[in-house]
N, C-alpha and C. Protein backbone atom coordinates (compact mmCIF):
# COMPACT_ATOMS: atom_id res chain seq x y z
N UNK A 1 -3.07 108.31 27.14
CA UNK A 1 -2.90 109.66 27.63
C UNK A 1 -1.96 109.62 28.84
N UNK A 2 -0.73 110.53 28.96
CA UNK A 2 -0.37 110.59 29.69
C UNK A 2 -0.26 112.12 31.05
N UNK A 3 -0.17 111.39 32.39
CA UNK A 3 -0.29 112.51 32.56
C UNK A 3 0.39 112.47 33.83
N UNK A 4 0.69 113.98 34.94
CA UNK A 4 1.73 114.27 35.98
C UNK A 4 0.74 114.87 36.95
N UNK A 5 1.44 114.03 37.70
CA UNK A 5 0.36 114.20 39.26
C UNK A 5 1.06 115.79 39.89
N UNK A 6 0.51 116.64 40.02
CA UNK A 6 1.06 117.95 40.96
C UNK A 6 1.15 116.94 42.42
N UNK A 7 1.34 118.21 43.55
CA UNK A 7 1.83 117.29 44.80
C UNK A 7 0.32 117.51 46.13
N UNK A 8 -0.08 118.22 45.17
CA UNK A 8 -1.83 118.59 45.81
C UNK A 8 -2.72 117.26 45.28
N UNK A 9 -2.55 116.73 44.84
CA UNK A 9 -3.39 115.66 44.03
C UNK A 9 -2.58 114.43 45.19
N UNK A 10 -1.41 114.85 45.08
CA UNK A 10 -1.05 113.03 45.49
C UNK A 10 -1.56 113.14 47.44
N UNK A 11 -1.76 114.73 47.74
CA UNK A 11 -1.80 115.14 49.26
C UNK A 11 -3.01 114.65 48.60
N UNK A 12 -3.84 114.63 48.56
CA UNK A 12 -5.67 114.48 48.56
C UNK A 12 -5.72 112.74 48.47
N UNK A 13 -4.54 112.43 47.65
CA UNK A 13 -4.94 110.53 47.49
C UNK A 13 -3.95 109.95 48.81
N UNK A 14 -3.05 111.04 49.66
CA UNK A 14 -2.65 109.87 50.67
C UNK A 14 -4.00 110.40 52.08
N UNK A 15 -4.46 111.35 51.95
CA UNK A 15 -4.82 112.51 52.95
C UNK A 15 -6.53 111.66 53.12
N UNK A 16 -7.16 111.74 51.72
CA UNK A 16 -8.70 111.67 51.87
C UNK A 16 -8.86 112.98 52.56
N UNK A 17 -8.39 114.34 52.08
CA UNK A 17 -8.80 115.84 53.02
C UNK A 17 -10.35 115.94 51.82
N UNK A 18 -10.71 116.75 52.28
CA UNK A 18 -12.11 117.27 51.71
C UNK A 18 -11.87 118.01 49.88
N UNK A 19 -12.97 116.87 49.26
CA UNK A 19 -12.79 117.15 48.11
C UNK A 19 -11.42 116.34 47.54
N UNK A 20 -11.22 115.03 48.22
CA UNK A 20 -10.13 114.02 47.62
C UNK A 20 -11.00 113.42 46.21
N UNK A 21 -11.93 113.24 46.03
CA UNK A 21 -13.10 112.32 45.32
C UNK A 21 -12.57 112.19 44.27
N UNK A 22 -12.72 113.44 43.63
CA UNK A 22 -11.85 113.76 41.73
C UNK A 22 -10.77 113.43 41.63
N UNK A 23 -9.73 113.50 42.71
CA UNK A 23 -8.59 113.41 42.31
C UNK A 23 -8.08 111.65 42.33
N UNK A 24 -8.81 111.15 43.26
CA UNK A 24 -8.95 109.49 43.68
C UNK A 24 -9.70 109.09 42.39
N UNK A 25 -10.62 109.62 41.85
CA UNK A 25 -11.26 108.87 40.45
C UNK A 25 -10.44 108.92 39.22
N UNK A 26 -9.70 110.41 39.00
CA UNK A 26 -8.98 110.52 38.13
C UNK A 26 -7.56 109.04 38.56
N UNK A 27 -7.26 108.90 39.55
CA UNK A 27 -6.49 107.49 39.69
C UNK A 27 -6.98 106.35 39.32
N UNK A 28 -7.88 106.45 39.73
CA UNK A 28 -8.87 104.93 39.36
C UNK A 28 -9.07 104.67 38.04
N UNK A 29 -9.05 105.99 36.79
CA UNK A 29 -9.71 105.58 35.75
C UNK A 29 -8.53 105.34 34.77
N UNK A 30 -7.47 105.98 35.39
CA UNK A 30 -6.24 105.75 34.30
C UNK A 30 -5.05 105.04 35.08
N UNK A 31 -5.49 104.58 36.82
CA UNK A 31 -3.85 103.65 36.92
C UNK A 31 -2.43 103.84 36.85
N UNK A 32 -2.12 105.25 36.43
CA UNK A 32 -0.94 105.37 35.77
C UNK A 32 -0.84 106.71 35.84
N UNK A 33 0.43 106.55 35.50
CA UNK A 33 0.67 108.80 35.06
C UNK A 33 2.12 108.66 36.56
N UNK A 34 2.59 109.86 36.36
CA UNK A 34 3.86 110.44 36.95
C UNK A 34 3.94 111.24 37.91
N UNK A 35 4.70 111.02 38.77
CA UNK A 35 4.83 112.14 39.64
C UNK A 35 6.54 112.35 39.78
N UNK A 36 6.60 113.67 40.66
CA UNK A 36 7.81 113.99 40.30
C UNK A 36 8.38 113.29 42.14
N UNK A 37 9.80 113.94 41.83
CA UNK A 37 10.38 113.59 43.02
C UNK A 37 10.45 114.66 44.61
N UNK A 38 10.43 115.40 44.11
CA UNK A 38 9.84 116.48 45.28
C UNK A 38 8.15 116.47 45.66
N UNK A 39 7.56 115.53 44.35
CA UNK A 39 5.97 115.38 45.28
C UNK A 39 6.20 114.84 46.29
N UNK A 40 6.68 113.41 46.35
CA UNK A 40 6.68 113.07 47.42
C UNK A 40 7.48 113.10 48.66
N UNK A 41 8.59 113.89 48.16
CA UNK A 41 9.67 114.46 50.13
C UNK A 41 8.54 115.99 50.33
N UNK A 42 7.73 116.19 49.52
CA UNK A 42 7.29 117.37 50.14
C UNK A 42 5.56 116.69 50.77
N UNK A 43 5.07 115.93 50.10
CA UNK A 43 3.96 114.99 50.85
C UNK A 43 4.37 114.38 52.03
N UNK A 44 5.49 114.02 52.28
CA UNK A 44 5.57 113.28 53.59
C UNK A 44 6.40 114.41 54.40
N UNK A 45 6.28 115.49 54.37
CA UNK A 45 6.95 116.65 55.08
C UNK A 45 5.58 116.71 55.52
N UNK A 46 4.94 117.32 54.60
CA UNK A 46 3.72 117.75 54.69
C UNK A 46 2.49 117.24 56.17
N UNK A 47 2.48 116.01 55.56
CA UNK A 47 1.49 115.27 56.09
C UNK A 47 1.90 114.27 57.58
N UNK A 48 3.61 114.06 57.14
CA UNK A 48 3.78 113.50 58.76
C UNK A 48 3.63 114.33 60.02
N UNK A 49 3.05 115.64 59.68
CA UNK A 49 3.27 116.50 60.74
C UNK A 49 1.24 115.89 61.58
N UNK A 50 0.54 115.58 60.76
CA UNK A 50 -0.74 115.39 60.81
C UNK A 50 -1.63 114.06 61.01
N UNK A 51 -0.32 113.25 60.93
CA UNK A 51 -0.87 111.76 60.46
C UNK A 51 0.53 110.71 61.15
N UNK A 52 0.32 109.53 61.61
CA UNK A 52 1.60 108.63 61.54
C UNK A 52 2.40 108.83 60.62
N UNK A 53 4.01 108.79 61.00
CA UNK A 53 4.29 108.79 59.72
C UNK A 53 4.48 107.38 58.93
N UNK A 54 4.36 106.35 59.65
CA UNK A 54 4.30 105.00 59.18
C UNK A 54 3.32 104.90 58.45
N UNK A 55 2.08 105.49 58.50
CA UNK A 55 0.55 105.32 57.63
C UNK A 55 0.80 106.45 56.40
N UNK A 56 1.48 107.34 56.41
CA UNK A 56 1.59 107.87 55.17
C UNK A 56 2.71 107.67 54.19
N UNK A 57 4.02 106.96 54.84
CA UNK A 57 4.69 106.20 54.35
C UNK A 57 4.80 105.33 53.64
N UNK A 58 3.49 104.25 53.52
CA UNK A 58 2.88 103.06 53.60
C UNK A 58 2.05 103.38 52.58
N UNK A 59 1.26 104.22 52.48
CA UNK A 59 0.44 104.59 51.18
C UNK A 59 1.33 105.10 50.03
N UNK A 60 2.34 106.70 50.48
CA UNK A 60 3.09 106.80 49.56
C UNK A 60 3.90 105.83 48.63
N UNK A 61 4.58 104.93 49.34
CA UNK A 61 5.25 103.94 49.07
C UNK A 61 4.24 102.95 47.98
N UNK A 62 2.58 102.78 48.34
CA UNK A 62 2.09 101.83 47.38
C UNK A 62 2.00 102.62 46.03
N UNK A 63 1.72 104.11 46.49
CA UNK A 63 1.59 104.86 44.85
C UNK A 63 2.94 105.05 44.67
N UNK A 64 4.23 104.99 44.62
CA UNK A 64 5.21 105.13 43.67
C UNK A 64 5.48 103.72 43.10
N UNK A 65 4.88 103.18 44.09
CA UNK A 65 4.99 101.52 42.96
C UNK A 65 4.31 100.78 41.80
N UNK A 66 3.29 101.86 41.74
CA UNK A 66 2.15 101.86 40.50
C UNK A 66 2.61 103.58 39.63
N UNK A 67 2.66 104.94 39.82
CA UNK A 67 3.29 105.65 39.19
C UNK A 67 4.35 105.68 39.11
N UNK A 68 5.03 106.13 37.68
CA UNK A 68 6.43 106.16 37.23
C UNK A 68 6.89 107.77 38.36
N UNK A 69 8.33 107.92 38.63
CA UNK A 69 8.81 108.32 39.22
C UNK A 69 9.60 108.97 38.35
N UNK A 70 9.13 110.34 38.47
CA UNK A 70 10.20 111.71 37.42
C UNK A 70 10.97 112.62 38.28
N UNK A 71 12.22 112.14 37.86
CA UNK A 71 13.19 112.01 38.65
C UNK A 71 13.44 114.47 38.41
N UNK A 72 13.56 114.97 39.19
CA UNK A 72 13.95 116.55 38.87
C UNK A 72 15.17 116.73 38.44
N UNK A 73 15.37 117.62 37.41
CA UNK A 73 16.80 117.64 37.22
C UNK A 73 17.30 118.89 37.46
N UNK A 74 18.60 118.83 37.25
CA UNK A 74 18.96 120.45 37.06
C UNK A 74 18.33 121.47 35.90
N UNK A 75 18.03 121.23 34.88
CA UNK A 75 17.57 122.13 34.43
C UNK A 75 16.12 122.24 34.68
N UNK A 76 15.41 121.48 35.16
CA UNK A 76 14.15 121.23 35.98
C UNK A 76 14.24 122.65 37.06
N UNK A 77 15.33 122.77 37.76
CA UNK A 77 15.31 123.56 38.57
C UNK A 77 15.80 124.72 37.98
N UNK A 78 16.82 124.71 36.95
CA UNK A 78 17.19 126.06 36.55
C UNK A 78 15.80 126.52 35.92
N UNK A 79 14.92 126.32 35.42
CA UNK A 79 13.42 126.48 35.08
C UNK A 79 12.79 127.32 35.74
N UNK A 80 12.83 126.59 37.11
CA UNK A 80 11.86 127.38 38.33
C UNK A 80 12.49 128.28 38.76
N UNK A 81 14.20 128.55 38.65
CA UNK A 81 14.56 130.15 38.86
C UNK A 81 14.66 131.56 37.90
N UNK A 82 14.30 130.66 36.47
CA UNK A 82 14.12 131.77 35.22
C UNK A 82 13.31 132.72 35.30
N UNK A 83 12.11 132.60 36.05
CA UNK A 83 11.38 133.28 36.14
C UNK A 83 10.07 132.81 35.09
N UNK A 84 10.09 131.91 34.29
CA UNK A 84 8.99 132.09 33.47
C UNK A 84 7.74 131.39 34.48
N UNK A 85 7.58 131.17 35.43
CA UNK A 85 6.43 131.12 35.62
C UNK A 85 6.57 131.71 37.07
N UNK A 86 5.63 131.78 37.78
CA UNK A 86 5.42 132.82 38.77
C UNK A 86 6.09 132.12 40.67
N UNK A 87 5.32 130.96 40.19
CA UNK A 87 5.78 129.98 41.65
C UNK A 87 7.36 128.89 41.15
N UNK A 88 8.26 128.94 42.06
CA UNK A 88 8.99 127.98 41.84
C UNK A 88 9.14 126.50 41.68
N UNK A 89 8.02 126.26 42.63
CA UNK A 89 7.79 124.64 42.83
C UNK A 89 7.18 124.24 41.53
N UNK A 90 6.02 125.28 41.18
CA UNK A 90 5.04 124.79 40.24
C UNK A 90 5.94 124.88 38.51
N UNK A 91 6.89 125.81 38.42
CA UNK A 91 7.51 125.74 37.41
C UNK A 91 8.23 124.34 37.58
N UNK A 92 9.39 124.46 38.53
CA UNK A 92 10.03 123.11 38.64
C UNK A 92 9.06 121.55 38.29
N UNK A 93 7.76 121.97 38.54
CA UNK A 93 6.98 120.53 38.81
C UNK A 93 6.57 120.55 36.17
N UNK A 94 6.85 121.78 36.18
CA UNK A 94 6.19 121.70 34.95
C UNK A 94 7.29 121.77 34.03
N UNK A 95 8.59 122.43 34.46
CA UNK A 95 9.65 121.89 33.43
C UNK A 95 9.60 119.96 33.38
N UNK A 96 9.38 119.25 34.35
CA UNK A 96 9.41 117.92 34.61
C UNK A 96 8.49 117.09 33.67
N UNK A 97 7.34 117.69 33.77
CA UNK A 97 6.22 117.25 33.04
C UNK A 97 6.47 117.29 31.47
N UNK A 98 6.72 118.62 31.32
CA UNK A 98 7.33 118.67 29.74
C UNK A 98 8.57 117.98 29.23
N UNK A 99 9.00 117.45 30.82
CA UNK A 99 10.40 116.53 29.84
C UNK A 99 9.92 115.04 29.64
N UNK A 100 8.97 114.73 30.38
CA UNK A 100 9.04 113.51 30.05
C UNK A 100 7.64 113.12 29.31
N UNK A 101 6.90 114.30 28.86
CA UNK A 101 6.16 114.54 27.68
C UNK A 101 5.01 113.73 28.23
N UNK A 102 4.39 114.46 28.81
CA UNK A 102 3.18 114.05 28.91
C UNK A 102 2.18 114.93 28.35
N UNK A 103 0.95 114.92 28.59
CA UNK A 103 -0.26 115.32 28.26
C UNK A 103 -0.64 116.48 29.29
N UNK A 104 -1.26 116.32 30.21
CA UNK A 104 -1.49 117.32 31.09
C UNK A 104 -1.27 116.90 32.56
N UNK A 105 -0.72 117.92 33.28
CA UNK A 105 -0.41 118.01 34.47
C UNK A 105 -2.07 118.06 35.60
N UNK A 106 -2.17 117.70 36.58
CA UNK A 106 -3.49 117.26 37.14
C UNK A 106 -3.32 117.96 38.57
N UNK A 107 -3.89 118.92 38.56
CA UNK A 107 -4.10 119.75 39.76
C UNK A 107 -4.84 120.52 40.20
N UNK A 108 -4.75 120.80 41.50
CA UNK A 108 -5.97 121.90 41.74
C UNK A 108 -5.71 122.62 41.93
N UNK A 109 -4.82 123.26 41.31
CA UNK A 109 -3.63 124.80 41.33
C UNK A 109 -4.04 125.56 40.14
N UNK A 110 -4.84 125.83 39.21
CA UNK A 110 -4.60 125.41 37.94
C UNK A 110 -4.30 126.94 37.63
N UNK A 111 -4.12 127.81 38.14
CA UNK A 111 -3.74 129.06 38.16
C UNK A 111 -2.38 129.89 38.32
N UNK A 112 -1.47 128.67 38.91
CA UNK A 112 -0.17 128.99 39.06
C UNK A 112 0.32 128.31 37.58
N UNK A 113 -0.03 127.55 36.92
CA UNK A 113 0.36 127.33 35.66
C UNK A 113 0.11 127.25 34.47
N UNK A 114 -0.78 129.10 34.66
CA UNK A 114 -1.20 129.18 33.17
C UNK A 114 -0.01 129.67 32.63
N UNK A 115 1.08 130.23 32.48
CA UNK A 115 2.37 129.98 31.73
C UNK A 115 3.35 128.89 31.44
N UNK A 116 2.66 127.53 32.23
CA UNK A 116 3.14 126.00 31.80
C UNK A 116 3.24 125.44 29.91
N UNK A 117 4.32 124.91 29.97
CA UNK A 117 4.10 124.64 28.39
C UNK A 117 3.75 123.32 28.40
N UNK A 118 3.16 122.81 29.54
CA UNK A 118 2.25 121.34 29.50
C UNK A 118 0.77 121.85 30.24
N UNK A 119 -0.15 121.62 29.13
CA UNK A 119 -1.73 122.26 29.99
C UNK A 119 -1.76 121.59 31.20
N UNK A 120 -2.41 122.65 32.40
CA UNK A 120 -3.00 122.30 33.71
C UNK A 120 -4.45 121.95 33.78
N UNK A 121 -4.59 120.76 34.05
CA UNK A 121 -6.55 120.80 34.46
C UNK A 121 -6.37 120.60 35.86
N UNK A 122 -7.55 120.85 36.10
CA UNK A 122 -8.55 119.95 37.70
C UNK A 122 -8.48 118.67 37.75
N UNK A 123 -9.13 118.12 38.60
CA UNK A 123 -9.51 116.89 38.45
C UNK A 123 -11.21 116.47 37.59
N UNK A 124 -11.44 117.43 38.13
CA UNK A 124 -13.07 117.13 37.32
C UNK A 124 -13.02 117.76 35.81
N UNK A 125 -12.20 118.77 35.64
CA UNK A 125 -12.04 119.30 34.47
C UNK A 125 -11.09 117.75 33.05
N UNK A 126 -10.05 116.98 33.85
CA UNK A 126 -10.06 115.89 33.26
C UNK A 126 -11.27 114.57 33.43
N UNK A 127 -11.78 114.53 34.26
CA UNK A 127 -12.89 113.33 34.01
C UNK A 127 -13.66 113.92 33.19
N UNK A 128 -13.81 115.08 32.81
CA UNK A 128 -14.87 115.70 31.76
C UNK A 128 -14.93 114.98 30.56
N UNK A 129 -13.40 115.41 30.21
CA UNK A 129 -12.55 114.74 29.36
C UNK A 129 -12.71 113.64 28.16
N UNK A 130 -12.09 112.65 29.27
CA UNK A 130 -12.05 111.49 29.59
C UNK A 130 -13.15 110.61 29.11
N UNK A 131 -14.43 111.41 29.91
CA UNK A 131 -15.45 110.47 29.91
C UNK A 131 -16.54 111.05 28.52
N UNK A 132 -15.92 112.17 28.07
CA UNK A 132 -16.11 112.86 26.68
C UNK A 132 -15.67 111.44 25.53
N UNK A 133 -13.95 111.50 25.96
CA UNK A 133 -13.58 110.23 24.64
C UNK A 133 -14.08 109.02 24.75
N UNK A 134 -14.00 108.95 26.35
CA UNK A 134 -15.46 107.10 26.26
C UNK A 134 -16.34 107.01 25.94
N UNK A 135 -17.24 108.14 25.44
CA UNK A 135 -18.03 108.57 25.11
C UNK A 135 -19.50 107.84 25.43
């Protein structure tokens, strides 16, 4: 199964903010999956304002070396100005996902992309899942 980290998921696995748990297990149980390239210049925007930026540097840096790195493209972005979905980032983050064909996108947004043509879960809404097919 493959799947695309939103940039709220990867803030909760460098952050540990409240309610990181799901999104840190959903890492743990699959190792793998994608994130795009604006997750992370917008995670370390984000978070160096709150934290060293050497300590969030340092984490980011260990998760792009275990997730594949989906690079945005132009039509990635011509996407998020079409209008078909409501937020720009979150379209841009879901034209990405659909290009490099994954399964579902993993966030706790899951409302900005019910017009995504790659399904949005939670995090607990995929360990449901998950631990459905391990049965």
């Amino acid at each position: 199964m493959k799947l695309f980290f939103d940039t709220n998921i990867i803030v909760d696995l460098v952050s540990k903010r409240p309610g990181y748990e799901a999104s840190f297990k959903v890492f743990e149980v699959t190792n793998t999956g994608y994130v795009s390239t604006i997750s992370i210049t917008d995670v370390m925007y984000i978070l160096r304002k709150y934290n060293e930026q050497n300590k969030v540097s340092d984490v980011l840096q260990k998760l792009i070396s275990i997730l594949t790195i989906a690079v945005v493209t132009q039509d990635d972005l011509m996407y998020g100005f079409s209008g078909a979905m409501n937020d720009f980032e979150d379209a841009v983050q879901s034209s990405c996902a659909d290009r490099v064909g994954v399964d579902y996108i993993i966030t706790r947004n899951t409302k900005d992309f019910t017009a995504s043509p790659v399904p949005a879960i939670t995090p607990d809404e995929f360990l449901k899942r998950w631990g459905a097919e391990k049965g």
